[in-house]
Protein backbone atom coordinates (compact mmCIF):
# COMPACT_ATOMS: atom_id res chain seq x y z
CA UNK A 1 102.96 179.32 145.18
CA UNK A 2 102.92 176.01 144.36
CA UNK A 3 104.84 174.42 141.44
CA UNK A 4 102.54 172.44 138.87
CA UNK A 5 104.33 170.34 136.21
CA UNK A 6 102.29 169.04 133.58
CA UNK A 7 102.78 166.13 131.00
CA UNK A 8 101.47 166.65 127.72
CA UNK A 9 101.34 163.68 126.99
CA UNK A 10 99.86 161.51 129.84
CA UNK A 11 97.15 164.19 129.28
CA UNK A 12 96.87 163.31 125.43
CA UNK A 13 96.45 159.64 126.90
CA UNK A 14 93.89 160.95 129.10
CA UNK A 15 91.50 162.53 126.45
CA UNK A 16 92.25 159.75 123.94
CA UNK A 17 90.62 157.44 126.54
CA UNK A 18 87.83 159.59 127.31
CA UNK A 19 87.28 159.89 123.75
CA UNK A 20 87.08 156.04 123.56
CA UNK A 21 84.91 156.04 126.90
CA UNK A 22 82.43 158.13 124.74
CA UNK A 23 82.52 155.54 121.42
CA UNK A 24 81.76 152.86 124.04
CA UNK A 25 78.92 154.29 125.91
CA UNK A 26 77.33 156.00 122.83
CA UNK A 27 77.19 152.86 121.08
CA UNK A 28 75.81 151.04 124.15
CA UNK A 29 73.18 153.83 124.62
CA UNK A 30 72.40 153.47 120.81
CA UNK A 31 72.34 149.34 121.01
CA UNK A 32 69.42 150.04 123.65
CA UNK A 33 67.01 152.08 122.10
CA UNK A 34 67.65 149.27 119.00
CA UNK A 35 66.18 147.07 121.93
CA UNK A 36 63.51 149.27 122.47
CA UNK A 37 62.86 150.35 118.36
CA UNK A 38 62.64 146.02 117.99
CA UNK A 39 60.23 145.79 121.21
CA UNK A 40 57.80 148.16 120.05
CA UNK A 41 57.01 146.27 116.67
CA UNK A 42 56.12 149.35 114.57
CA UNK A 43 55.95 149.43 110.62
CA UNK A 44 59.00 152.04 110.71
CA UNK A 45 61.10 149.48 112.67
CA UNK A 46 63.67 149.14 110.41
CA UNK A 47 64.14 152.62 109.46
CA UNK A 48 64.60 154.05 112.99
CA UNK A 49 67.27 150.48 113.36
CA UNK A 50 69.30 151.89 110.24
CA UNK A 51 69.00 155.73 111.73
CA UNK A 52 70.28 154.41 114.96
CA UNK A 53 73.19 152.45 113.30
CA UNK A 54 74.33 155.38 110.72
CA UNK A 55 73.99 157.37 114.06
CA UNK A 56 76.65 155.09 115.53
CA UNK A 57 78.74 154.99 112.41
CA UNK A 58 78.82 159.01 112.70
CA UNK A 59 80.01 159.26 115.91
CA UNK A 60 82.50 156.74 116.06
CA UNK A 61 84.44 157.97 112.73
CA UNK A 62 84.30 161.47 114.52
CA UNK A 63 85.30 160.46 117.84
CA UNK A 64 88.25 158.13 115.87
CA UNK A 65 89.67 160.93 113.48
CA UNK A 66 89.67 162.72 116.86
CA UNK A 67 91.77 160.41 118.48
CA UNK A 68 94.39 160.36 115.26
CA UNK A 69 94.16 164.00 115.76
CA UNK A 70 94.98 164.13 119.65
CA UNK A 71 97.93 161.55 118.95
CA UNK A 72 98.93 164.10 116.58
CA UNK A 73 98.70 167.30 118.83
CA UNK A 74 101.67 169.04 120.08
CA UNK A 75 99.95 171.90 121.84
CA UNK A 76 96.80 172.09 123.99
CA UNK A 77 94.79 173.90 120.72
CA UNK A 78 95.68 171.31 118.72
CA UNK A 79 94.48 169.07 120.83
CA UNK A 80 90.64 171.15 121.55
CA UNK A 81 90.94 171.74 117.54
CA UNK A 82 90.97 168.03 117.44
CA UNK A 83 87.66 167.75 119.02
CA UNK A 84 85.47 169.48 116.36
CA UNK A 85 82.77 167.68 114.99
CA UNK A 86 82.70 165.60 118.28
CA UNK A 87 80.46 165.91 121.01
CA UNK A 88 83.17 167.68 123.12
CA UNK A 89 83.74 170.08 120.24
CA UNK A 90 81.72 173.00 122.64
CA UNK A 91 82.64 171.32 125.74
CA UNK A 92 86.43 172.98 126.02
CA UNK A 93 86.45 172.70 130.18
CA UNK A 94 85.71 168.95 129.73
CA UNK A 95 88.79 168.75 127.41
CA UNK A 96 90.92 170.63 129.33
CA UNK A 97 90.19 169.06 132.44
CA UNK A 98 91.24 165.58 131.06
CA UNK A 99 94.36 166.95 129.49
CA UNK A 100 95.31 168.83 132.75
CA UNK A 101 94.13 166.05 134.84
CA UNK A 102 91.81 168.61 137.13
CA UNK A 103 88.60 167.55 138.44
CA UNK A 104 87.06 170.94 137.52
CA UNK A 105 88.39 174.35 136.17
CA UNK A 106 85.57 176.70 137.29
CA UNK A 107 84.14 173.99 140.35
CA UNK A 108 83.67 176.35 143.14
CA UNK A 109 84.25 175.27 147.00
């Protein structure tokens, strides 16, 4: 059997940066279809520009009182409690396979 040591907090680090991954490519994805909202000229314009920008302010105080929340953690529910209200909040193999460090918990060879 082979022995696997884990550090807690290396994989705190770990889901704290994916975390911040997501901010960064949500906000990208988001600054996009701004690009697109502007190209199309429509009388709504500005509307669907402020949905898209509370939409961004949304997700990155979630994904932020998440991180405060995983710095926090000192056990592995703490740290998938820490998740709720974020995109990962139903996504508990994701988590767990950044704070483990796996590639995949169920992946099947």
């Amino acid at each position: 059997m082979k022995d696997l040591k884990f550090n807690f907090k290396e994989g705190k680090q770990r889901v704290i940066k994916m975390l911040e991954e997501h901010i960064d490519n949500f906000t990208h994805d988001m600054l996009q279809d701004i690009r697109i909202v502007i190209n199309e000229d429509r009388n709504e314009t500005v509307d669907q520009i402020e949905d898209i920008i509370e939409s961004i302010r949304m997700n990155t105080n979630s994904c932020e009182k998440a991180i405060d929340k995983v710095k926090q953690a000192k056990s592995i529910a703490e740290v998938l409690d820490a998740t709720e209200n974020t995109c990962y909040e139903e996504m508990e193999e994701i988590v767990l396979n950044e704070l483990f460090g796996l590639e995949s918990i169920t992946r099947e060879d």
